[in-house]
PDB file of N, CA and C in Angstrom:
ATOM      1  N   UNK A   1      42.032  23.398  28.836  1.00  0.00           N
ATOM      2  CA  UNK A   1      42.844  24.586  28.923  1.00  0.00           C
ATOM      3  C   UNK A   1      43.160  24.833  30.398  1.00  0.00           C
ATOM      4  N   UNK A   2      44.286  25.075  30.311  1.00  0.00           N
ATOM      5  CA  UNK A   2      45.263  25.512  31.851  1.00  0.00           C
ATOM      6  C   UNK A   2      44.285  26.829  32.237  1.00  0.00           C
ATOM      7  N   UNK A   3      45.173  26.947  33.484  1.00  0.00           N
ATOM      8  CA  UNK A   3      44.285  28.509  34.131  1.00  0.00           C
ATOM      9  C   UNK A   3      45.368  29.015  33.339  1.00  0.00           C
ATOM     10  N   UNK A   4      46.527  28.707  33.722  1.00  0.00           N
ATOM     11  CA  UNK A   4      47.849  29.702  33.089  1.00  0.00           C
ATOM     12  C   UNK A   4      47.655  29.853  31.276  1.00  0.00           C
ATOM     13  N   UNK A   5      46.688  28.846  30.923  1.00  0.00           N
ATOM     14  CA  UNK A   5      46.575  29.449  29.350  1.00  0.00           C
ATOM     15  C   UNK A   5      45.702  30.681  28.912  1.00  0.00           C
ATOM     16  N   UNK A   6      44.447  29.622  29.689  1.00  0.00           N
ATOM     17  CA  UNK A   6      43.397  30.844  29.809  1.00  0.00           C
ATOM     18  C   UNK A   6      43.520  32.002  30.135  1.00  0.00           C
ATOM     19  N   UNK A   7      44.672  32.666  31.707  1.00  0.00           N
ATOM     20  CA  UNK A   7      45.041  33.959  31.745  1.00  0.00           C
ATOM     21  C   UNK A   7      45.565  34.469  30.720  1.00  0.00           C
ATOM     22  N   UNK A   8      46.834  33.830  29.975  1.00  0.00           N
ATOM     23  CA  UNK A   8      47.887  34.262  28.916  1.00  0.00           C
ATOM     24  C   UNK A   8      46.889  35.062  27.651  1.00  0.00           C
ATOM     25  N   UNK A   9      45.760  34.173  27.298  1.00  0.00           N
ATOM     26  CA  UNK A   9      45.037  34.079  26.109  1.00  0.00           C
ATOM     27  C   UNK A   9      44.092  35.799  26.177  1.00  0.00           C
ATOM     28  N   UNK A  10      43.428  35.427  27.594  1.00  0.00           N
ATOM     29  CA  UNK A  10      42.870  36.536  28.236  1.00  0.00           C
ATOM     30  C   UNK A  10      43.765  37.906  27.667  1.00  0.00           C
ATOM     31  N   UNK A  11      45.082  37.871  28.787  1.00  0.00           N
ATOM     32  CA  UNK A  11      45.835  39.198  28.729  1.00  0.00           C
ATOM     33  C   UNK A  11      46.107  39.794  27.574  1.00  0.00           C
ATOM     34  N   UNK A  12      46.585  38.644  26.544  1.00  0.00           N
ATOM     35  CA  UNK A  12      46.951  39.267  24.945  1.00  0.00           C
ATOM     36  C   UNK A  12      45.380  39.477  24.703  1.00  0.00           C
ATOM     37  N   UNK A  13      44.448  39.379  24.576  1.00  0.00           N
ATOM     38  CA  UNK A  13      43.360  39.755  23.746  1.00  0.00           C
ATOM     39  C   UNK A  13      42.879  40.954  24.780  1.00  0.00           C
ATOM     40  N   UNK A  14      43.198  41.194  25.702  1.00  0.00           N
ATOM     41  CA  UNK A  14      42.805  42.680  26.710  1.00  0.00           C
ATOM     42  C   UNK A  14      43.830  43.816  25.994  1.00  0.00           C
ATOM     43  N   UNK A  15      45.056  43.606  26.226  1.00  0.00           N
ATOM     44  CA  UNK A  15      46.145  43.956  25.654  1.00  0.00           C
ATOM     45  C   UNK A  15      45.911  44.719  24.168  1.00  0.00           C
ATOM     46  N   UNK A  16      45.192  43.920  23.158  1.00  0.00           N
ATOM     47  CA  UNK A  16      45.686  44.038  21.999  1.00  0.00           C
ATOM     48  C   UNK A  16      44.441  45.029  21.809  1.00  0.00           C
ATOM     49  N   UNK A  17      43.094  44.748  22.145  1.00  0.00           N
ATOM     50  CA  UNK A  17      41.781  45.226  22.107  1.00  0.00           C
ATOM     51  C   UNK A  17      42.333  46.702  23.044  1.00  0.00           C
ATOM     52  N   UNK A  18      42.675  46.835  23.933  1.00  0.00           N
ATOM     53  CA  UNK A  18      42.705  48.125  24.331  1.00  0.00           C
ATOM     54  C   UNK A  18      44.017  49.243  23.505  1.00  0.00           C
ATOM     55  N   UNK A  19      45.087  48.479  23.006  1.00  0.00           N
ATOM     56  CA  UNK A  19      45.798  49.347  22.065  1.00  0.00           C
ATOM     57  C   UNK A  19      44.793  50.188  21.302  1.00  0.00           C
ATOM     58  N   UNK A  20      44.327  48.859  20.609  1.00  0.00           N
ATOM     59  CA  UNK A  20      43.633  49.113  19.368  1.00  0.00           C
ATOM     60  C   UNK A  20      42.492  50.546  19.777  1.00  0.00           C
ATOM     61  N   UNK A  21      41.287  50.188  20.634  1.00  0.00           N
ATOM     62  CA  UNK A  21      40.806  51.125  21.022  1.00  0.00           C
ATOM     63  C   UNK A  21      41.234  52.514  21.460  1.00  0.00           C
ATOM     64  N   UNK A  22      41.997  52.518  22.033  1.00  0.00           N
ATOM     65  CA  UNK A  22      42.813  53.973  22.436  1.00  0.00           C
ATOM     66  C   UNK A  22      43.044  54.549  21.204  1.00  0.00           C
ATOM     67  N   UNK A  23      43.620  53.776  20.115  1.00  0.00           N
ATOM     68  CA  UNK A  23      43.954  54.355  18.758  1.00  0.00           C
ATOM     69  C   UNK A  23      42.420  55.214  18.214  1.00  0.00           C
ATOM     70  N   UNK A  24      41.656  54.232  18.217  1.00  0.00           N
ATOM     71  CA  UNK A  24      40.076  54.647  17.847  1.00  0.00           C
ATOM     72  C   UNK A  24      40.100  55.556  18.425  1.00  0.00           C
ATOM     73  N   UNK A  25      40.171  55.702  19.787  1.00  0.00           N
ATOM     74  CA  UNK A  25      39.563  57.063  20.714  1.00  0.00           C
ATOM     75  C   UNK A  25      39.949  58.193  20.363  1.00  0.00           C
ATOM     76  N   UNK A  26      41.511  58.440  20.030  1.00  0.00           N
ATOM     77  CA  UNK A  26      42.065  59.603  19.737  1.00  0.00           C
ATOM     78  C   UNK A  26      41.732  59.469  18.209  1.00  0.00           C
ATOM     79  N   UNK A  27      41.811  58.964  17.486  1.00  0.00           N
ATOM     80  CA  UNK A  27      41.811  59.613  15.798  1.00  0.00           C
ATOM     81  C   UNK A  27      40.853  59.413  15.231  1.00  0.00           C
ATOM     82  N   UNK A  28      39.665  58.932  15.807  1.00  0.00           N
ATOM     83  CA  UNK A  28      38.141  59.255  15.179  1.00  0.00           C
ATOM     84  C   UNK A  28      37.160  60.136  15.887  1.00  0.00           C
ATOM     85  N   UNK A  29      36.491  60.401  15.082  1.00  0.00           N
ATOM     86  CA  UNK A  29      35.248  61.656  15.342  1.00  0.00           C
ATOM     87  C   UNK A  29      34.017  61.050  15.896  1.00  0.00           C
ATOM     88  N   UNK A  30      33.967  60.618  17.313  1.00  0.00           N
ATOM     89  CA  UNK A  30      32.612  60.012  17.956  1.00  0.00           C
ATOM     90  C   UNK A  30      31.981  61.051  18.153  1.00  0.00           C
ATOM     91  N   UNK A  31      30.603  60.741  18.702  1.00  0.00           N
ATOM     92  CA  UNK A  31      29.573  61.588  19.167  1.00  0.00           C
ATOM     93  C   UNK A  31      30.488  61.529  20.350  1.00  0.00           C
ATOM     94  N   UNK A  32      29.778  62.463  21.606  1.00  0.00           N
ATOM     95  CA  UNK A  32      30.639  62.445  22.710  1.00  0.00           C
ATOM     96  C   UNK A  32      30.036  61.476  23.733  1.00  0.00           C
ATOM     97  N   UNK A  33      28.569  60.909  23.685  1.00  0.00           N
ATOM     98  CA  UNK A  33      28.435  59.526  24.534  1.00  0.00           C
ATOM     99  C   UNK A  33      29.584  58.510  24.171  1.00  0.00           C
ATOM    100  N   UNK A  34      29.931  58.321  23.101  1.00  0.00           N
ATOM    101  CA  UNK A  34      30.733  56.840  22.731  1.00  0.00           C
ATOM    102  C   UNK A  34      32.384  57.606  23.429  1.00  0.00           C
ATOM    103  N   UNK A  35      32.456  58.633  23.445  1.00  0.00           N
ATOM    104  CA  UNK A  35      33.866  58.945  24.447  1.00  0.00           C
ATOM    105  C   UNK A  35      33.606  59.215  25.947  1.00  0.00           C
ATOM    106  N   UNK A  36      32.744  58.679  26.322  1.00  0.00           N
ATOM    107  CA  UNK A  36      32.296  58.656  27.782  1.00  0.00           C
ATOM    108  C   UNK A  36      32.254  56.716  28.159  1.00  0.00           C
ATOM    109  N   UNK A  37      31.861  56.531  26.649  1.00  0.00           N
ATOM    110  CA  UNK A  37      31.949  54.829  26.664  1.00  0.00           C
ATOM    111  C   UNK A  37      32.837  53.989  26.837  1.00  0.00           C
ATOM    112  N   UNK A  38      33.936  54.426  25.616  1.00  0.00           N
ATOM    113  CA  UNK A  38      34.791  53.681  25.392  1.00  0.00           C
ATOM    114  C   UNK A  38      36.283  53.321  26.849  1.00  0.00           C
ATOM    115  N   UNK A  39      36.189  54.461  28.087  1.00  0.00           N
ATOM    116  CA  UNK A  39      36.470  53.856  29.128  1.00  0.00           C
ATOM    117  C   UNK A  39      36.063  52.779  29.849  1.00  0.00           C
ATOM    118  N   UNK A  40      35.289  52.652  29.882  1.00  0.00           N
ATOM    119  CA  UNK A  40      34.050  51.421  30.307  1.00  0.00           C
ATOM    120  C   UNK A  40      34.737  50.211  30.183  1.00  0.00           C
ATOM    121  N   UNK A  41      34.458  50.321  28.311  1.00  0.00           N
ATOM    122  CA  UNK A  41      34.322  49.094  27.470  1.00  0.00           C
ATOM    123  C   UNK A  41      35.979  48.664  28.042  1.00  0.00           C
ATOM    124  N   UNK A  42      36.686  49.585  27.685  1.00  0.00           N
ATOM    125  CA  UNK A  42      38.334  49.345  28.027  1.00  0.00           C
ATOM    126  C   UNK A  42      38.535  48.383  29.153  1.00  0.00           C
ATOM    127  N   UNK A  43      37.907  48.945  30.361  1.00  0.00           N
ATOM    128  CA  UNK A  43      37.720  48.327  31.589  1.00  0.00           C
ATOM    129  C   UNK A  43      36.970  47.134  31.719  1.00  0.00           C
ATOM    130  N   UNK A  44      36.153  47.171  30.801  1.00  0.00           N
ATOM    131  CA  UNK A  44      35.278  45.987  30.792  1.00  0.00           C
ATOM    132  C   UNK A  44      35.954  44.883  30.062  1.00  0.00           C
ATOM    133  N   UNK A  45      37.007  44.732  29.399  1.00  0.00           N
ATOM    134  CA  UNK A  45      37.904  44.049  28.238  1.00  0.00           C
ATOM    135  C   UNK A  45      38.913  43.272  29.630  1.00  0.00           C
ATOM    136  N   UNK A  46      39.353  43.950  30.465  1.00  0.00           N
ATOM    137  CA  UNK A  46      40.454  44.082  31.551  1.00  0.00           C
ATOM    138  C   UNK A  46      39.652  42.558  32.657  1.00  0.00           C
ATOM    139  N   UNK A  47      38.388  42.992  32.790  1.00  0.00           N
ATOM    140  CA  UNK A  47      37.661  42.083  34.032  1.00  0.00           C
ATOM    141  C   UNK A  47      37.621  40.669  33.753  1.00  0.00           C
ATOM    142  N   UNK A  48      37.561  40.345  32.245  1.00  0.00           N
ATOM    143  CA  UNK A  48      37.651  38.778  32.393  1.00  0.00           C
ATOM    144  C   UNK A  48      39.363  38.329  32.570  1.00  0.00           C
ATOM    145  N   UNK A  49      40.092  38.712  32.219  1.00  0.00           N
ATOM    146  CA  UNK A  49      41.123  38.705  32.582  1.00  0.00           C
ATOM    147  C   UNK A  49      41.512  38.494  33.911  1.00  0.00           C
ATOM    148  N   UNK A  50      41.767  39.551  34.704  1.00  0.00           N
ATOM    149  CA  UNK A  50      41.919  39.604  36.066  1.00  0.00           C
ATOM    150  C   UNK A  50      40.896  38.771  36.890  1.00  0.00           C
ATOM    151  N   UNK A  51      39.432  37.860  36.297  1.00  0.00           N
ATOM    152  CA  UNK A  51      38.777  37.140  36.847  1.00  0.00           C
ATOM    153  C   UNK A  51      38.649  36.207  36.060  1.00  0.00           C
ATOM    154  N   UNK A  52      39.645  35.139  35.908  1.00  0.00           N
ATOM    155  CA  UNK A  52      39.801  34.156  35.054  1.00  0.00           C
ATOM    156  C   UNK A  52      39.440  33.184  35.815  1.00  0.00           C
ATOM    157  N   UNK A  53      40.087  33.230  37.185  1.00  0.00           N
ATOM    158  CA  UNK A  53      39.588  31.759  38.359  1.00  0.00           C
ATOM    159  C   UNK A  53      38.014  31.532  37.948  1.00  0.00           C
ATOM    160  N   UNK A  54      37.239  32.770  38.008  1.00  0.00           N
ATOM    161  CA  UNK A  54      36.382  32.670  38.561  1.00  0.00           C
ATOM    162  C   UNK A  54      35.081  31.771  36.962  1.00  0.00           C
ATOM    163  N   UNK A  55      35.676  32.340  35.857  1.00  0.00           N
ATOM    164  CA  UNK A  55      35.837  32.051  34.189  1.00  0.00           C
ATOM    165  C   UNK A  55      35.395  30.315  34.438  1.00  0.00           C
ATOM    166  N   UNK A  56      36.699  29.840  34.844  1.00  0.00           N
ATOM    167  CA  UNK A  56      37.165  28.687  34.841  1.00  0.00           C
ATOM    168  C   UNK A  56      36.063  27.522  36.106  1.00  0.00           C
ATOM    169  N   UNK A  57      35.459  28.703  36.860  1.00  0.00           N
ATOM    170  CA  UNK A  57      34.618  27.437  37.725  1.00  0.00           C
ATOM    171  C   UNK A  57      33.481  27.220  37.235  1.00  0.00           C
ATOM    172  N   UNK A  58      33.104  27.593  36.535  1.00  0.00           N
ATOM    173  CA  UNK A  58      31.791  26.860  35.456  1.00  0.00           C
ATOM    174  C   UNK A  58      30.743  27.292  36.567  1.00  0.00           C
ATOM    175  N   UNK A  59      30.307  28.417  37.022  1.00  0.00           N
ATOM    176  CA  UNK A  59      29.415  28.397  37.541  1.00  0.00           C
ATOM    177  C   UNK A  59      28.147  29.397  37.076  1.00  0.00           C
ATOM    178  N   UNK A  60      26.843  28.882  36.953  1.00  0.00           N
ATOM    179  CA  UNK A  60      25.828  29.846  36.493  1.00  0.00           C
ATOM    180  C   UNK A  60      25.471  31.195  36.328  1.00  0.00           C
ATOM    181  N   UNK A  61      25.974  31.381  37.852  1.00  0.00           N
ATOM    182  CA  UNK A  61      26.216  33.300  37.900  1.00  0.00           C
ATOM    183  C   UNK A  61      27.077  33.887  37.308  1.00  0.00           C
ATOM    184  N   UNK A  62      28.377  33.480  37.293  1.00  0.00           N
ATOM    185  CA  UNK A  62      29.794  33.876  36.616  1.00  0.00           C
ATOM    186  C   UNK A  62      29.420  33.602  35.069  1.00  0.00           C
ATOM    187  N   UNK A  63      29.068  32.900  34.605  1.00  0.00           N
ATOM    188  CA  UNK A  63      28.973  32.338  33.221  1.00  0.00           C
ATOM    189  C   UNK A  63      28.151  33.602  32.734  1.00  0.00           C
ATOM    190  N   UNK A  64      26.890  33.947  33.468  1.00  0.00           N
ATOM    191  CA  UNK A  64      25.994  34.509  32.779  1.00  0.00           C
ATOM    192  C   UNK A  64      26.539  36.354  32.747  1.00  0.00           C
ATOM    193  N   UNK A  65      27.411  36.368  33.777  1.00  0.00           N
ATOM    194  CA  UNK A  65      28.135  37.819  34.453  1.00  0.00           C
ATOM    195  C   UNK A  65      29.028  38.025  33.340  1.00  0.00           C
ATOM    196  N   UNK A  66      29.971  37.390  32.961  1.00  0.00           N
ATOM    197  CA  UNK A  66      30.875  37.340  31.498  1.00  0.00           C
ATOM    198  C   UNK A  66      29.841  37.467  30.621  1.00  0.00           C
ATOM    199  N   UNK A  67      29.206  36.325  30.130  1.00  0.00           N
ATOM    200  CA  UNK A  67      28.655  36.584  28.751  1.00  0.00           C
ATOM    201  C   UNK A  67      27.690  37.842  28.570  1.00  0.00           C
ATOM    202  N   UNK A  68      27.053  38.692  29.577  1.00  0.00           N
ATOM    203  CA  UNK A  68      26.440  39.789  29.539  1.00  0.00           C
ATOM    204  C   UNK A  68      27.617  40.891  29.583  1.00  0.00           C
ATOM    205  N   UNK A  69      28.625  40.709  30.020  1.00  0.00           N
ATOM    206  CA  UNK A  69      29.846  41.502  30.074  1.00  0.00           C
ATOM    207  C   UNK A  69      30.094  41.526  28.264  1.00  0.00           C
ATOM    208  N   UNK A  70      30.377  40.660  27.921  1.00  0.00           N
ATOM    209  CA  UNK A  70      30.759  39.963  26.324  1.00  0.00           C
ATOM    210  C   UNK A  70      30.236  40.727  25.182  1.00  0.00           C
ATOM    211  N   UNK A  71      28.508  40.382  25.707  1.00  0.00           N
ATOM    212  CA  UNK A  71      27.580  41.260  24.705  1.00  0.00           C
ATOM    213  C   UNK A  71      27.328  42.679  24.769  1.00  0.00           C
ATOM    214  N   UNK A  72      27.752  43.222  25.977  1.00  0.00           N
ATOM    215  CA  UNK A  72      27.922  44.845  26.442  1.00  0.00           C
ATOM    216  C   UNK A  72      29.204  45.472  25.011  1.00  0.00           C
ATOM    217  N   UNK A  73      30.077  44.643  25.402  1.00  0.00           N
ATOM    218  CA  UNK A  73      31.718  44.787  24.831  1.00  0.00           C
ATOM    219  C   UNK A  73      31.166  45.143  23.186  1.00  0.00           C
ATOM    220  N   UNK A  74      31.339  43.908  22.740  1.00  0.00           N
ATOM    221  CA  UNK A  74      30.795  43.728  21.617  1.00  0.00           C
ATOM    222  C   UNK A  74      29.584  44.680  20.920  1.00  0.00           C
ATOM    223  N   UNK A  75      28.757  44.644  21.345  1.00  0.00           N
ATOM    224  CA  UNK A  75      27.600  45.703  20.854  1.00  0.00           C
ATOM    225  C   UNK A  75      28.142  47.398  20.880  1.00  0.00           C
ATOM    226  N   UNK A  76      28.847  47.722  21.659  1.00  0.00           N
ATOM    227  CA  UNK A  76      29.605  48.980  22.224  1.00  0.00           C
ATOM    228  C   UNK A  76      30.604  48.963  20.640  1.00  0.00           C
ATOM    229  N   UNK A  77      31.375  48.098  20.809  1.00  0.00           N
ATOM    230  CA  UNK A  77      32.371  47.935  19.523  1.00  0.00           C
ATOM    231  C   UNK A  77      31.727  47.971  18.142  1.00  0.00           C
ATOM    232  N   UNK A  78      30.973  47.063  17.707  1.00  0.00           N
ATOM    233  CA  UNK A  78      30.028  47.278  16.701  1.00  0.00           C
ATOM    234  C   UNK A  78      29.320  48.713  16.466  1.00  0.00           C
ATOM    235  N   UNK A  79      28.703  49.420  17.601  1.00  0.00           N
ATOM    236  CA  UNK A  79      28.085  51.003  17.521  1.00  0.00           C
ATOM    237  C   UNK A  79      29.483  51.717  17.636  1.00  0.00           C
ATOM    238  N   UNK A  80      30.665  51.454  17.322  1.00  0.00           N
ATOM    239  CA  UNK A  80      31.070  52.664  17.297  1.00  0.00           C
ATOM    240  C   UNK A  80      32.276  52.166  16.006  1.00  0.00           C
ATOM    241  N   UNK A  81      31.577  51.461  15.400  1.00  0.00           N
ATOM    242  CA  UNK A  81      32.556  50.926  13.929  1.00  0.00           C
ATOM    243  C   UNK A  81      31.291  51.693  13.014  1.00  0.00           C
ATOM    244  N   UNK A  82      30.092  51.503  13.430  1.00  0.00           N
ATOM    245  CA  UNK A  82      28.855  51.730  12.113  1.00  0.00           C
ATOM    246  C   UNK A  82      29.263  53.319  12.380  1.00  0.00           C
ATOM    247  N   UNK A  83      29.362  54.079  13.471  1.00  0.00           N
ATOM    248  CA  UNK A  83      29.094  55.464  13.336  1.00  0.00           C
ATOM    249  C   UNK A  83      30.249  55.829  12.934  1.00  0.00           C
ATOM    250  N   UNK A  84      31.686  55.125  12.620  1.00  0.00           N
ATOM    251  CA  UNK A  84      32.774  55.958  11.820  1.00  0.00           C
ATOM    252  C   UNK A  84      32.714  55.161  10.216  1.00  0.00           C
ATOM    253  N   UNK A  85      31.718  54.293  10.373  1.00  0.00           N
ATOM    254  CA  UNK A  85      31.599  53.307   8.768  1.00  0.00           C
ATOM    255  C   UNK A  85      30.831  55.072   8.110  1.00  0.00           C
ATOM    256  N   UNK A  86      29.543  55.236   9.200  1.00  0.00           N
ATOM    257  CA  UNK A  86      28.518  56.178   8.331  1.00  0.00           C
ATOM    258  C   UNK A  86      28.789  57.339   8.444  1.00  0.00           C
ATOM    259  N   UNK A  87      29.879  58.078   8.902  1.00  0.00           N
ATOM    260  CA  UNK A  87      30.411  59.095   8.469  1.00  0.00           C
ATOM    261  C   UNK A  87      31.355  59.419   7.457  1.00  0.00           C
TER     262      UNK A  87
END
């Protein structure tokens, strides 16, 4: 994969994930930590993107900096699907 794919691939999935979320933010009923969150997460969706070079150099620190970024994202997304599943 190109850098120029990898950015492209990046931007639409930042893109589409933060629509989507904003939608969540305004028309569901969170506790008010998960609307203190979901800026974060937004921002946090944005960073692999705009640090794709860095994605792409295969290096230990970066690798492990994303994928802890990844599982932040993700776990954040998951806790705030169960608390509008269990309401």
């Amino acid at each position: 994969m190109t850098l120029y794919d990898a950015r492209r691939n990046q931007l639409i999935i930042a893109g589409i994930s933060t629509i989507l979320l904003a939608m969540l933010w305004t028309v569901s009923d969170l506790p008010r930590s998960m609307y203190y969150t979901l800026p974060f997460i937004i921002a946090g969706l944005w960073i692999p993107a705009l640090l794709v070079r860095k994605q792409l150099q295969g290096s230990l620190a970066w690798n492990l900096f994303f994928g802890v970024l990844g599982i932040a994202v993700i776990s954040t997304i998951v806790r705030v699907v169960w608390l509008i599943g269990r309401g």
